[in-house]
PDB file of N, CA and C in Angstrom:
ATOM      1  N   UNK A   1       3.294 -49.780  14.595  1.00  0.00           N
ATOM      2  CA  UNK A   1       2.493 -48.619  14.820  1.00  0.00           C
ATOM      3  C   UNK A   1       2.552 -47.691  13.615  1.00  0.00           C
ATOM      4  N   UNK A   2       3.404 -47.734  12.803  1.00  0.00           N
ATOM      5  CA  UNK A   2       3.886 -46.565  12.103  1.00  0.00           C
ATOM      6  C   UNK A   2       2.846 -47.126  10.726  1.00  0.00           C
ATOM      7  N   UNK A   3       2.957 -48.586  10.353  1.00  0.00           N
ATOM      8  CA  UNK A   3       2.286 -49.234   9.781  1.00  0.00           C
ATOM      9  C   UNK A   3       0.643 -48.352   9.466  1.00  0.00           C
ATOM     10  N   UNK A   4       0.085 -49.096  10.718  1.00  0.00           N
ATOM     11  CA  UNK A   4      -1.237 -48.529  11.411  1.00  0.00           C
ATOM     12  C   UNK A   4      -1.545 -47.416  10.305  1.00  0.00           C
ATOM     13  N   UNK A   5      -0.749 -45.945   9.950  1.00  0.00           N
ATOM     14  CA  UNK A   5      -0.693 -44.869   9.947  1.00  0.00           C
ATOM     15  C   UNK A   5      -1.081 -44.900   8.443  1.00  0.00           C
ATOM     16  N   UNK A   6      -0.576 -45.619   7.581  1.00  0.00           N
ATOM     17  CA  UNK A   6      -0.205 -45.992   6.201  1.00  0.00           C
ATOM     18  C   UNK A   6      -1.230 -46.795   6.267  1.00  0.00           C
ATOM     19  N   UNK A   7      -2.049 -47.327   6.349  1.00  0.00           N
ATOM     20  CA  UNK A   7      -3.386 -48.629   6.114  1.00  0.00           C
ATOM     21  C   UNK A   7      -4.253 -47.529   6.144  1.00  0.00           C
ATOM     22  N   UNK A   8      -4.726 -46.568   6.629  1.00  0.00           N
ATOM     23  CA  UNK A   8      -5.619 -45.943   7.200  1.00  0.00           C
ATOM     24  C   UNK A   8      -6.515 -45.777   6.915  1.00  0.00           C
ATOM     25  N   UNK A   9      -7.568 -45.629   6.423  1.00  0.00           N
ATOM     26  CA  UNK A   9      -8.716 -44.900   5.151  1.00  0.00           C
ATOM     27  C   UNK A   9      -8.867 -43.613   5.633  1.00  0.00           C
ATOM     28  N   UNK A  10      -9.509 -42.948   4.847  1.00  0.00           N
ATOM     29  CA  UNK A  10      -9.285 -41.518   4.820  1.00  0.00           C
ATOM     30  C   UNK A  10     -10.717 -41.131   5.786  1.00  0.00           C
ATOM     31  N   UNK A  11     -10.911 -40.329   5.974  1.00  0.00           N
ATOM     32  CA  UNK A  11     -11.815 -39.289   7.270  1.00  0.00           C
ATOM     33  C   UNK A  11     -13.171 -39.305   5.660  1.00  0.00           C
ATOM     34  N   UNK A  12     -14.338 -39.622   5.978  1.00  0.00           N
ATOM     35  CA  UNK A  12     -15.447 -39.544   4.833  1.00  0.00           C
ATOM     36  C   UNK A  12     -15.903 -38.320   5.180  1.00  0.00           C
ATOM     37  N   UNK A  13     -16.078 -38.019   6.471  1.00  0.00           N
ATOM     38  CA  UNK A  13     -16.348 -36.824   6.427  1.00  0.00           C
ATOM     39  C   UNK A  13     -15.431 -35.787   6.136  1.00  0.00           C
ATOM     40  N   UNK A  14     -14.439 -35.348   5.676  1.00  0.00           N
ATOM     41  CA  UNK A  14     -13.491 -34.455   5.440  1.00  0.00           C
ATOM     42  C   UNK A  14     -13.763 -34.209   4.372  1.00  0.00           C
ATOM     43  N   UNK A  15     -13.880 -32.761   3.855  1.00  0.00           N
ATOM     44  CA  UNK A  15     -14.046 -32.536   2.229  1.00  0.00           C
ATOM     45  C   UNK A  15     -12.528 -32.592   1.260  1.00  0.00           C
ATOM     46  N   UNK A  16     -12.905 -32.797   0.016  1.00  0.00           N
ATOM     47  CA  UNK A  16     -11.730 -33.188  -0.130  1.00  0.00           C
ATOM     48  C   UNK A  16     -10.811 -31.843  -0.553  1.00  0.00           C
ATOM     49  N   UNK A  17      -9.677 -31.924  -0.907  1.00  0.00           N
ATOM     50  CA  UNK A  17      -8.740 -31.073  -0.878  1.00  0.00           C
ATOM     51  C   UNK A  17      -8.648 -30.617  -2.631  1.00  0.00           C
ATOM     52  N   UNK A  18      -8.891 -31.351  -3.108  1.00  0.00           N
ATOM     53  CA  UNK A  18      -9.303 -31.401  -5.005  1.00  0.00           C
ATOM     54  C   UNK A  18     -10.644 -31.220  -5.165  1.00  0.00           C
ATOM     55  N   UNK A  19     -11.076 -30.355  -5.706  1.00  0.00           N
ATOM     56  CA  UNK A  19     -12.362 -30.000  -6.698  1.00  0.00           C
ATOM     57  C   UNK A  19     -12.593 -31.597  -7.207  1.00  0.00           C
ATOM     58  N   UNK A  20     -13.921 -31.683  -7.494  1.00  0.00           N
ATOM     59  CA  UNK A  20     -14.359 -32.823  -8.012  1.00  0.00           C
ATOM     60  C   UNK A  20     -13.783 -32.553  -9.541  1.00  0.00           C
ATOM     61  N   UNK A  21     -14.842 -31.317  -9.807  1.00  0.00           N
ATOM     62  CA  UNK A  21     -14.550 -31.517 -11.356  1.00  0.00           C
ATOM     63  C   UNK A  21     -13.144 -30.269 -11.951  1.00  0.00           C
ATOM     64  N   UNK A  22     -12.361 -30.680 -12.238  1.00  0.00           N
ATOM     65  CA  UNK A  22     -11.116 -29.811 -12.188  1.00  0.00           C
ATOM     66  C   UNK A  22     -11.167 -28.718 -13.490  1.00  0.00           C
ATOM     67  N   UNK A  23     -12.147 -28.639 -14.272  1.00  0.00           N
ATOM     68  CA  UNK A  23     -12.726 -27.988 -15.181  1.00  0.00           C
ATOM     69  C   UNK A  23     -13.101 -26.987 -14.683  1.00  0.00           C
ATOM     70  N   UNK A  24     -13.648 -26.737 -13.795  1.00  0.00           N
ATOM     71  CA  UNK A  24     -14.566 -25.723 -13.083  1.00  0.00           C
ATOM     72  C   UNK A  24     -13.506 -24.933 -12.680  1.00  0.00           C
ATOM     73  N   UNK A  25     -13.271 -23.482 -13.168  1.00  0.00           N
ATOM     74  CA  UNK A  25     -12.505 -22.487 -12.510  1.00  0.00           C
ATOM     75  C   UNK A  25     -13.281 -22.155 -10.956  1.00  0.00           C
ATOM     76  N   UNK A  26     -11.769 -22.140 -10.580  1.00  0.00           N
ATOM     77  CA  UNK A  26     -12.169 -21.692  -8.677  1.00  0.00           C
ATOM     78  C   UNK A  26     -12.434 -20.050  -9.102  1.00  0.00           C
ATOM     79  N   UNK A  27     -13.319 -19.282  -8.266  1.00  0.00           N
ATOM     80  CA  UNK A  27     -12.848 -17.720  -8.619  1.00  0.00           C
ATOM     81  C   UNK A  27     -11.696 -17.306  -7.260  1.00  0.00           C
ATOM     82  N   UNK A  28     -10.545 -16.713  -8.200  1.00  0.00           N
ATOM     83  CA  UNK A  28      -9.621 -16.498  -6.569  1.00  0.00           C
ATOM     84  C   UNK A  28      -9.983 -15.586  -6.182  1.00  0.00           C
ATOM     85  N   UNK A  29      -9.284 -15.558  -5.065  1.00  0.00           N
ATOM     86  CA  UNK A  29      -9.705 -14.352  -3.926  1.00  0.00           C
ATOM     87  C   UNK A  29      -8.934 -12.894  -4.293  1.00  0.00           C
ATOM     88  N   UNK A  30     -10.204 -12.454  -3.904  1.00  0.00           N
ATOM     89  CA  UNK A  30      -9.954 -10.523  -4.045  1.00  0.00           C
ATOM     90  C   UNK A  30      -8.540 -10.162  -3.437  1.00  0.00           C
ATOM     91  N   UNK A  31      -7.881  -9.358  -4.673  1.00  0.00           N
ATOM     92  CA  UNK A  31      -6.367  -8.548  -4.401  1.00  0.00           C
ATOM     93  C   UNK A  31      -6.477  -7.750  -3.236  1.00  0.00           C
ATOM     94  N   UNK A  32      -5.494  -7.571  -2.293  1.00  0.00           N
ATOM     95  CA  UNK A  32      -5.409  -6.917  -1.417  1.00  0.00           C
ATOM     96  C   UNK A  32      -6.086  -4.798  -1.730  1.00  0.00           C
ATOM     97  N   UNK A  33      -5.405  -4.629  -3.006  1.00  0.00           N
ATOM     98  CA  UNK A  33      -6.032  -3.396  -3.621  1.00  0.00           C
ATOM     99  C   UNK A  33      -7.595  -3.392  -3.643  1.00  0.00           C
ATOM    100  N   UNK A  34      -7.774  -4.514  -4.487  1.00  0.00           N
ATOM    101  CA  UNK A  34      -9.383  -4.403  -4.719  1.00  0.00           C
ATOM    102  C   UNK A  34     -10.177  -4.350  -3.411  1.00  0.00           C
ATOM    103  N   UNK A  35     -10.104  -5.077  -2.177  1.00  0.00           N
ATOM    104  CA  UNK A  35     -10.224  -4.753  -0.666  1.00  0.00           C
ATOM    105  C   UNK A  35     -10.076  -3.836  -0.319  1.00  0.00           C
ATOM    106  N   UNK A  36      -9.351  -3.049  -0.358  1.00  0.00           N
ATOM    107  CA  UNK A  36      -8.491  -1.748   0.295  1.00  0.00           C
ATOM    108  C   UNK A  36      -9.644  -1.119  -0.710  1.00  0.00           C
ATOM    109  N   UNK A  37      -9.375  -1.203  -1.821  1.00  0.00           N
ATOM    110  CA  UNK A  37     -10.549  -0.004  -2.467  1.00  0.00           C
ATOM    111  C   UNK A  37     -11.995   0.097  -2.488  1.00  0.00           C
ATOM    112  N   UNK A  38     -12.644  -1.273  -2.470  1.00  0.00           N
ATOM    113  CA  UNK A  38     -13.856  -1.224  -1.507  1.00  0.00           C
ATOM    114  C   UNK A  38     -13.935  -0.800  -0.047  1.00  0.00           C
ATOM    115  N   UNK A  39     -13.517  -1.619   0.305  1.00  0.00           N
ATOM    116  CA  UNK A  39     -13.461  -0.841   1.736  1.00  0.00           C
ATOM    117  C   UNK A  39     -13.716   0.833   1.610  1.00  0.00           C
ATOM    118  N   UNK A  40     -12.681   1.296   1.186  1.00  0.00           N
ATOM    119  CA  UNK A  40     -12.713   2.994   0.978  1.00  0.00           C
ATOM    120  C   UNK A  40     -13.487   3.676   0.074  1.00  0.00           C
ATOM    121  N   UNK A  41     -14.364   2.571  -0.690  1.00  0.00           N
ATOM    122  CA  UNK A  41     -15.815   3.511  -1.283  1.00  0.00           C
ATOM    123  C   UNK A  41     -16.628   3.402  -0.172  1.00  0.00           C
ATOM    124  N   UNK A  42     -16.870   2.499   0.559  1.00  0.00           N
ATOM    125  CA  UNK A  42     -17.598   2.062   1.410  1.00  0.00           C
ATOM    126  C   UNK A  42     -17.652   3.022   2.530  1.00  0.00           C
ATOM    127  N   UNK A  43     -16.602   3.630   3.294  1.00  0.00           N
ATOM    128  CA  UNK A  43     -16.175   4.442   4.192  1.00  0.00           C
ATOM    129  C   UNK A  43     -15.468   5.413   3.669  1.00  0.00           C
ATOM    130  N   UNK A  44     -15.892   5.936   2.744  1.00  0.00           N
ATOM    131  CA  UNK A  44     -15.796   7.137   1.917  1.00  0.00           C
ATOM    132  C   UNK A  44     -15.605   8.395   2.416  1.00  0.00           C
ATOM    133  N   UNK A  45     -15.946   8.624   3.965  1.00  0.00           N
ATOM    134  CA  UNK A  45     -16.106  10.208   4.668  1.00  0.00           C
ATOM    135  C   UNK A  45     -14.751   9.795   5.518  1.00  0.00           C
ATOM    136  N   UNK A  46     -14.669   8.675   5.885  1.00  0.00           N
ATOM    137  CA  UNK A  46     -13.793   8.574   7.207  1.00  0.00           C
ATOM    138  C   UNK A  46     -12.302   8.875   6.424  1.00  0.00           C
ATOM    139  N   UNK A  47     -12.291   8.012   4.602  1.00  0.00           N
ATOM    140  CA  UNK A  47     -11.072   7.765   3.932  1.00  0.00           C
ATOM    141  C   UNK A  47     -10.941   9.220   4.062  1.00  0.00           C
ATOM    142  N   UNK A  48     -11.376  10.193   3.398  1.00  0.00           N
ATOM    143  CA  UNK A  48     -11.161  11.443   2.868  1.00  0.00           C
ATOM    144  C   UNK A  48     -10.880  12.329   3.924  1.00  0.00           C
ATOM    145  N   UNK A  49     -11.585  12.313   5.291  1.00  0.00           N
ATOM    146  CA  UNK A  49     -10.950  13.108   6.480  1.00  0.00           C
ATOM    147  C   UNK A  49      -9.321  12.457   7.006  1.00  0.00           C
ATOM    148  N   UNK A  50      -9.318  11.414   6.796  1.00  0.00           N
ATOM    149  CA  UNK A  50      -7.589  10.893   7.190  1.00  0.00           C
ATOM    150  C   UNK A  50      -6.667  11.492   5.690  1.00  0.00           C
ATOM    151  N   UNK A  51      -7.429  11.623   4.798  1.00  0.00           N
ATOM    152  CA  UNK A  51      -6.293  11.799   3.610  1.00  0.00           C
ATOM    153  C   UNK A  51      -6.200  13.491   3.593  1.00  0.00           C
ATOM    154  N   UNK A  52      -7.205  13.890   4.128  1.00  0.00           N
ATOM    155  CA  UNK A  52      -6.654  15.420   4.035  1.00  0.00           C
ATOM    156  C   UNK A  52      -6.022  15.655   5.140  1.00  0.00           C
ATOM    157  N   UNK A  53      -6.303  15.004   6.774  1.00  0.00           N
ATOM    158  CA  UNK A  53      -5.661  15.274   7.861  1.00  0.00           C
ATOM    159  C   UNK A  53      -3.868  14.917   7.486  1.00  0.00           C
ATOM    160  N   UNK A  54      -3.707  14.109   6.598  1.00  0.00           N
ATOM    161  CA  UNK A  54      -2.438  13.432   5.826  1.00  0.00           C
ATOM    162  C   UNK A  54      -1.677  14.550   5.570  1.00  0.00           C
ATOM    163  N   UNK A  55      -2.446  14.927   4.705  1.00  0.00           N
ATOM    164  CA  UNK A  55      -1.985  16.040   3.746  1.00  0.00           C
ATOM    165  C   UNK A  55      -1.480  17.427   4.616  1.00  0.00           C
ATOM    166  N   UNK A  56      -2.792  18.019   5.187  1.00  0.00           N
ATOM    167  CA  UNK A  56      -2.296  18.775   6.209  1.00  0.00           C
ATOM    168  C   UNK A  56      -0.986  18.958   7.060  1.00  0.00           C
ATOM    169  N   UNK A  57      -1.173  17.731   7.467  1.00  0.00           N
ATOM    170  CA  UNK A  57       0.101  17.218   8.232  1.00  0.00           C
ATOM    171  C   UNK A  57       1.602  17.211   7.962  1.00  0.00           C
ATOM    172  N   UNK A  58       1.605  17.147   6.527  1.00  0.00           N
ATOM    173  CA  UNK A  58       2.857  16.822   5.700  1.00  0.00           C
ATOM    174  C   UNK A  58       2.822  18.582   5.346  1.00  0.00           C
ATOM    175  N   UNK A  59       2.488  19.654   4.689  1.00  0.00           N
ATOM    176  CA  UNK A  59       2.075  20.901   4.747  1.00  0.00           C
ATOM    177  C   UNK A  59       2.906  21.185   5.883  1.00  0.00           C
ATOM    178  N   UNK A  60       2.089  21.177   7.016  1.00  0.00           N
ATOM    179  CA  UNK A  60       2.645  21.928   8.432  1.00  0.00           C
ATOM    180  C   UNK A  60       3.977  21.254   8.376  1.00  0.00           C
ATOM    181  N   UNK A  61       4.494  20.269   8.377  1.00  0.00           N
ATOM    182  CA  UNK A  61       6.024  19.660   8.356  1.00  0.00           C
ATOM    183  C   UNK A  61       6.974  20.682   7.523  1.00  0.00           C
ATOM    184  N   UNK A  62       6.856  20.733   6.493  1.00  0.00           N
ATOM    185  CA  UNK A  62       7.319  21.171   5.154  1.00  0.00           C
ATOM    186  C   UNK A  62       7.334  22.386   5.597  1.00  0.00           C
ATOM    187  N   UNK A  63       6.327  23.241   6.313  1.00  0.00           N
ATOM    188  CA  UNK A  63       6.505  24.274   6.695  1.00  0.00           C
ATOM    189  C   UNK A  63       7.597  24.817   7.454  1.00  0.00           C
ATOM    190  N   UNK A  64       7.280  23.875   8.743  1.00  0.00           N
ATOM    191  CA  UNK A  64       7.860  24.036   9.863  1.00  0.00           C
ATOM    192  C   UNK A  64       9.450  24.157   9.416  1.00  0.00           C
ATOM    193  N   UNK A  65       9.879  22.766   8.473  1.00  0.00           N
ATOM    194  CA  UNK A  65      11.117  22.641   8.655  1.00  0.00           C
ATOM    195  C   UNK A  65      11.971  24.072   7.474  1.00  0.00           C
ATOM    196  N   UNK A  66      10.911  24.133   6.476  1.00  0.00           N
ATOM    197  CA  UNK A  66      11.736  25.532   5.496  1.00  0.00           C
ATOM    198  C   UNK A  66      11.975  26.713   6.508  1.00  0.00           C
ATOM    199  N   UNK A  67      11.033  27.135   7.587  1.00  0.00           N
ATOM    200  CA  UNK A  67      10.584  28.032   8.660  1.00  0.00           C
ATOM    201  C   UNK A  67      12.400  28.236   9.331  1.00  0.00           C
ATOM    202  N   UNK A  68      12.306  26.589   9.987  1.00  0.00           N
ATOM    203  CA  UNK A  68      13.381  26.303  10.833  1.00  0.00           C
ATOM    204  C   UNK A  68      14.837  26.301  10.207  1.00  0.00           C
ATOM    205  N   UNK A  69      14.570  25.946   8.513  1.00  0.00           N
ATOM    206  CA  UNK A  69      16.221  26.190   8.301  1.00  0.00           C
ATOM    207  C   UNK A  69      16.308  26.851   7.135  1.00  0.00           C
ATOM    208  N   UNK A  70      15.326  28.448   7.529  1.00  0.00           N
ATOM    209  CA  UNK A  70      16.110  29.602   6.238  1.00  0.00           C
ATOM    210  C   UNK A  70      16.995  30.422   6.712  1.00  0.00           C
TER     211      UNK A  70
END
């Protein structure tokens, strides 16, 4: 049986796993940054209301805690 496994011919329909012509640069895939930074030109109003709500946020902290231990 194990035989069987090892004779096999390969699936014709399956594409193959190697580029035909190995000359041909693949283009790789987009950096997680370059994503992240499209994305956020793209949704440009939503980025900028979370980055100031951010900001804000860290402000009132900073506040609170100089407030709480002068």
């Amino acid at each position: 049986m194990a035989e069987n496994s090892l004779t096999e011919t390969p699936n014709p329909e399956a594409p193959p796993s190697v580029p035909a012509d190995p000359t041909v640069p693949t283009e790789p895939k987009p950096s997680y940054v370059k994503l992240a930074m499209r994305n956020m030109v793209r949704k440009g109003g939503k980025s900028l209301f979370h980055f100031t709500l951010t900001v804000m946020a860290l402000i009132g902290i900073l506040v609170g805690l100089s407030y709480l231990t002068r």
